[in-house]
Protein backbone atom coordinates (compact mmCIF):
# COMPACT_ATOMS: atom_id res chain seq x y z
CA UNK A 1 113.70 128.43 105.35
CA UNK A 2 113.22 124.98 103.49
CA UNK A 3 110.45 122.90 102.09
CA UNK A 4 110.80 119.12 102.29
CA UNK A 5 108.65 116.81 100.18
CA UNK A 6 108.04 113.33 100.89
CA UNK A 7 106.77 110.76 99.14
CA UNK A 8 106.21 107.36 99.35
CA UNK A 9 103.40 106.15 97.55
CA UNK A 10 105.12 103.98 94.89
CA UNK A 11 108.11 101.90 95.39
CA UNK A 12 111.03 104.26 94.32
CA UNK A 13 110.65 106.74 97.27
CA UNK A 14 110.94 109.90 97.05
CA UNK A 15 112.74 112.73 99.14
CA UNK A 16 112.73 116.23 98.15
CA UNK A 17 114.09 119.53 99.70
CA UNK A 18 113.79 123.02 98.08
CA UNK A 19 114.50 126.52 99.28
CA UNK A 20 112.15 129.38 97.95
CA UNK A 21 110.78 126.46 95.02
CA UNK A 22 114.97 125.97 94.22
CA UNK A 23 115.23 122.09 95.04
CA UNK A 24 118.59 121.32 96.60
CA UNK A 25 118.28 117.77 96.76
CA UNK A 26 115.64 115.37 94.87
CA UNK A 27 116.48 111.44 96.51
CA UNK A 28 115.70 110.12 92.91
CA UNK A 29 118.48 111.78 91.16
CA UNK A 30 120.92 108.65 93.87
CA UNK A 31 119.10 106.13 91.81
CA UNK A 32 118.69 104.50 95.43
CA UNK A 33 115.32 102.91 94.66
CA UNK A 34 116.23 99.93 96.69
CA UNK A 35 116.45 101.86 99.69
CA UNK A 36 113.18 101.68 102.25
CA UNK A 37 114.12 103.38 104.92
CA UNK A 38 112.60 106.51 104.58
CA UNK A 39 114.37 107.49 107.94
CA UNK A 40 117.67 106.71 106.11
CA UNK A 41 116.52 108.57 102.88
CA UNK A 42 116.24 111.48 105.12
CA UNK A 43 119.40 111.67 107.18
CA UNK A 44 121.25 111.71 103.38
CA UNK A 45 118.93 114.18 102.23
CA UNK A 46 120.07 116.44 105.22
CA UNK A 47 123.81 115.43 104.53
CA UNK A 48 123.76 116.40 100.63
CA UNK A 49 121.96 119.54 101.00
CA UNK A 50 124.39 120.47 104.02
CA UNK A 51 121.39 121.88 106.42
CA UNK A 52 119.66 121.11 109.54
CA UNK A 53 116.93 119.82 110.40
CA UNK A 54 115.63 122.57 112.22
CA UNK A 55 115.86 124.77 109.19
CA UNK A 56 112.79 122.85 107.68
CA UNK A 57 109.92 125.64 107.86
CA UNK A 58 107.48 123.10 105.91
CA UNK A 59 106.24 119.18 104.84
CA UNK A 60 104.04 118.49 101.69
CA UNK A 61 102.99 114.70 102.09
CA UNK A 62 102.05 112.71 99.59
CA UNK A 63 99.66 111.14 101.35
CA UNK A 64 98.19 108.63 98.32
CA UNK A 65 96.43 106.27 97.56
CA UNK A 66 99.19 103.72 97.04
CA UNK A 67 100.78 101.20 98.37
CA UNK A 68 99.15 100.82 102.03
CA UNK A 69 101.64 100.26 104.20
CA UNK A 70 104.25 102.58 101.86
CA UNK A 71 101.90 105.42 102.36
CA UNK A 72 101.09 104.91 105.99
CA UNK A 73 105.17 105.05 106.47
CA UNK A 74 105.59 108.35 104.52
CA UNK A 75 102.80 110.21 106.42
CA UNK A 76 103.53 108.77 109.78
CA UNK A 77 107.35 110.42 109.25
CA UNK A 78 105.66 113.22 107.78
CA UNK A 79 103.83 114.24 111.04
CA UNK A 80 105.82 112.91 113.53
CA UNK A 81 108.62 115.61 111.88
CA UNK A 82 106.20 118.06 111.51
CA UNK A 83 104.64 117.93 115.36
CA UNK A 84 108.96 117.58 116.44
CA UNK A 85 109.73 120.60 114.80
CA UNK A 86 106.13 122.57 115.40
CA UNK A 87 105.25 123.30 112.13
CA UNK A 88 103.01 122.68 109.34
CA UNK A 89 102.32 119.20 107.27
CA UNK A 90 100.49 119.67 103.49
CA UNK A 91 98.58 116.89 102.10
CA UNK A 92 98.32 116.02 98.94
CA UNK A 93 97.28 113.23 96.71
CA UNK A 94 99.22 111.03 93.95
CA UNK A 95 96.53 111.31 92.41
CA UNK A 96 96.71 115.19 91.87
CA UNK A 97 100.83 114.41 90.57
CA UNK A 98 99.89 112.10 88.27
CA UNK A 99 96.92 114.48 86.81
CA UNK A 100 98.75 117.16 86.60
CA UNK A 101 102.10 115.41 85.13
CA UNK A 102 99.77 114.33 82.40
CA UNK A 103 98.67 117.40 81.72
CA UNK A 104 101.36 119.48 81.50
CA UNK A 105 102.57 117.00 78.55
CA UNK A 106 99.61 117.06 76.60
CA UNK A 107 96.29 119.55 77.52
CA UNK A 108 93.91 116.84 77.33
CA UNK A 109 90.86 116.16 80.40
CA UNK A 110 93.16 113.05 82.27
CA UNK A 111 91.56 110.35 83.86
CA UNK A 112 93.80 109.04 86.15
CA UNK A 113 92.75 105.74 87.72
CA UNK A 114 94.12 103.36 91.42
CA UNK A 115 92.52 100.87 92.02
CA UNK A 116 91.67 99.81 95.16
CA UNK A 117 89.35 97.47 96.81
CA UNK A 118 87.43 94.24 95.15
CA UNK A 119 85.74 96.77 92.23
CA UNK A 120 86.46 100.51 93.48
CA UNK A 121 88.62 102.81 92.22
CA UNK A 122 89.93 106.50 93.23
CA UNK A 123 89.30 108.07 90.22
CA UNK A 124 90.99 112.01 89.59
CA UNK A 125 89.66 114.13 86.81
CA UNK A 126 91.72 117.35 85.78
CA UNK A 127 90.23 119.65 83.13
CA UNK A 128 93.08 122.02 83.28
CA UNK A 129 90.37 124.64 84.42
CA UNK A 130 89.28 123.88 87.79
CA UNK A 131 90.45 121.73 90.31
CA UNK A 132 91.27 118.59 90.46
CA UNK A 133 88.53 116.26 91.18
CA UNK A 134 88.77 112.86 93.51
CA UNK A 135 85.92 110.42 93.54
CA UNK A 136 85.52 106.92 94.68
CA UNK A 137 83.68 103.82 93.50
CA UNK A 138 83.11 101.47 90.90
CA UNK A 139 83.94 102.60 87.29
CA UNK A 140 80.69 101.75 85.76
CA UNK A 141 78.78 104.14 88.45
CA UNK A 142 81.06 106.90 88.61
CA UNK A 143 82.36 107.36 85.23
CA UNK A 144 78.96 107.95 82.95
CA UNK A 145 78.03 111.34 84.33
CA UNK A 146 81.84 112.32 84.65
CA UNK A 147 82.90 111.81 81.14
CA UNK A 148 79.44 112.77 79.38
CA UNK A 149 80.90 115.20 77.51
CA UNK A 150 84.28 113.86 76.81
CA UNK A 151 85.81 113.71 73.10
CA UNK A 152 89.40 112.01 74.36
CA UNK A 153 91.05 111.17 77.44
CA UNK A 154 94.42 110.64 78.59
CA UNK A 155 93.97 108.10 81.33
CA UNK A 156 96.83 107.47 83.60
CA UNK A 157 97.86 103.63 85.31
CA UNK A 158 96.86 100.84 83.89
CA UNK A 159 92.95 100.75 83.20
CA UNK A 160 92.75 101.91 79.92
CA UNK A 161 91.04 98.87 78.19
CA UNK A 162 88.12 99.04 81.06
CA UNK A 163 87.37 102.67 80.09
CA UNK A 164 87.60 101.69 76.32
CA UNK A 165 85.38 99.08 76.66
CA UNK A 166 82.92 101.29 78.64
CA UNK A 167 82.82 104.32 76.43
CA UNK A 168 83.96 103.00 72.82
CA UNK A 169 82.96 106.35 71.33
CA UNK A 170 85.47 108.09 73.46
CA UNK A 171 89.64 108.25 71.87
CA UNK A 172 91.94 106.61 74.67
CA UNK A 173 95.46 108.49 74.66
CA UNK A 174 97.79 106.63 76.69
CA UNK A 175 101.26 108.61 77.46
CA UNK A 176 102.42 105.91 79.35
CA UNK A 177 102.19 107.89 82.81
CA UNK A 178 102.33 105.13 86.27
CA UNK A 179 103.59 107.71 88.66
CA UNK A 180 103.14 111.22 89.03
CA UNK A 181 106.72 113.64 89.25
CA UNK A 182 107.30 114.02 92.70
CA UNK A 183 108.62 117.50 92.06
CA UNK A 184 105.66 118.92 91.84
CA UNK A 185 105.27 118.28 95.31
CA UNK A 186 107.78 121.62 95.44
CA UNK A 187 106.53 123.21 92.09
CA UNK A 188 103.17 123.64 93.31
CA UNK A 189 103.84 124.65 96.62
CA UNK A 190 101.85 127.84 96.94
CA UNK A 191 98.95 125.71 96.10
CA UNK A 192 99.63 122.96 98.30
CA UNK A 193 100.66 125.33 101.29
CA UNK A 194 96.72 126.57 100.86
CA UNK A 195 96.27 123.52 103.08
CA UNK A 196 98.35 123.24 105.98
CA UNK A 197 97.82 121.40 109.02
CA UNK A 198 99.29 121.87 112.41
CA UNK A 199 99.14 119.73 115.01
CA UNK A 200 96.49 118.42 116.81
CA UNK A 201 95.63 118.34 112.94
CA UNK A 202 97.94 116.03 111.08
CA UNK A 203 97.86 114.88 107.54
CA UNK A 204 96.03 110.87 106.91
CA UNK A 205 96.86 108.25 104.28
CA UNK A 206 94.42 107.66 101.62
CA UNK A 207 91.84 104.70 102.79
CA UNK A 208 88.96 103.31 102.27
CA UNK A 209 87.90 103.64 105.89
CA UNK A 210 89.92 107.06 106.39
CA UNK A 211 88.03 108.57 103.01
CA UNK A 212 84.48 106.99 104.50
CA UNK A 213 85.41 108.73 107.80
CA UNK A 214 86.08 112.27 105.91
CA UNK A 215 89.44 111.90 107.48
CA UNK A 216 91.16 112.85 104.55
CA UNK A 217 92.41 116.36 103.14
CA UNK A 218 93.16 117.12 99.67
């Protein structure tokens, strides 16, 4: 049985399918990044890896944040495929990708940063010890207690300077990391599988108003 990862929370979509963590077709290895259908991105997927659609067992979303209507697009498919075929839908966050491609280049605590309304931010922080950690809010409320006892950072997107400027004493390491590898989406999937939703549950974008509501699971 196959695993298909979808993800659509940046603009080069991505389409993924693996068998037993094996991936037999990644969308970005096409260099089709000017493609937007993700409906279209699928029917090649199932073409190049020669399978069916009902051979699909599982979905890992990524489900954001991102760009909003991108992400509502990719998790919309995601569930509609999931309830069509009666199985399970993952969440998970670009937010946790990005952390955790940062990580695995250098072990450094990342700080990986989206902004997203007026002042707030969804800030992930990844120790490489324990979880991954997703808050929400304005930088100069969230981040004091967070990074008290931080030496360096590697801080992910493009905030960098505002964290400099808000903890001088703290060394800034900027791999130049916008978008977490989609692949681990597949690479991770025992993890992500931890959190599978079946219909009536389904899998929600990353929003202000679906985070306020506790609608989201990651």
């Amino acid at each position: 049985m196959l695993t298909l990862g979808i993800s659509t929370s940046f603009s080069n979509y991505a389409i993924i399918i693996a068998k037993a963590g094996d991936v037999l077709f990644n969308s970005n290895d096409l260099h089709f990044e000017e493609k937007k259908n993700i409906t279209e991105w699928f029917e090649v997927a199932l073409e190049e890896s020669k399978i069916s659609v009902k051979d699909i067992s599982k979905i890992i979303v990524d489900i954001g944040p991102g760009g909003t209507t991108s992400v509502r697009t990719g998790v919309a498919f995601a569930n509609s495929l999931a309830y069509s075929l009666g199985i399970a839908v993952c969440p998970v966050s670009s937010i946790e990708l990005l952390s955790m491609t940062s990580w695995a280049q250098q072990k450094t605590t990342v700080l990986s940063l989206i902004k997203f309304m007026k002042n707030d931010y969804f800030i992930g922080f990844y120790d490489g010890k324990n979880d991954i950690r997703i808050l929400y809010g304005e930088l100069a409320d969230v981040l004091p207690d967070l990074l008290k006892d931080e030496k360096s950072l590697i801080i992910t997107g493009k905030f960098q300077q505002k964290v400099a400027d808000l903890f001088p004493e703290i060394e800034i390491i900027n791999l130049g990391i916008m978008k977490g590898d989609t692949e681990l989406l597949i690479k991770n999937e025992d993890l992500f599988s931890k959190r599978a939703l079946k219909f009536p549950e389904i899998a929600f974008p990353i929003s202000e108003q679906n985070y306020a509501n506790n609608q989201v699971h990651f």
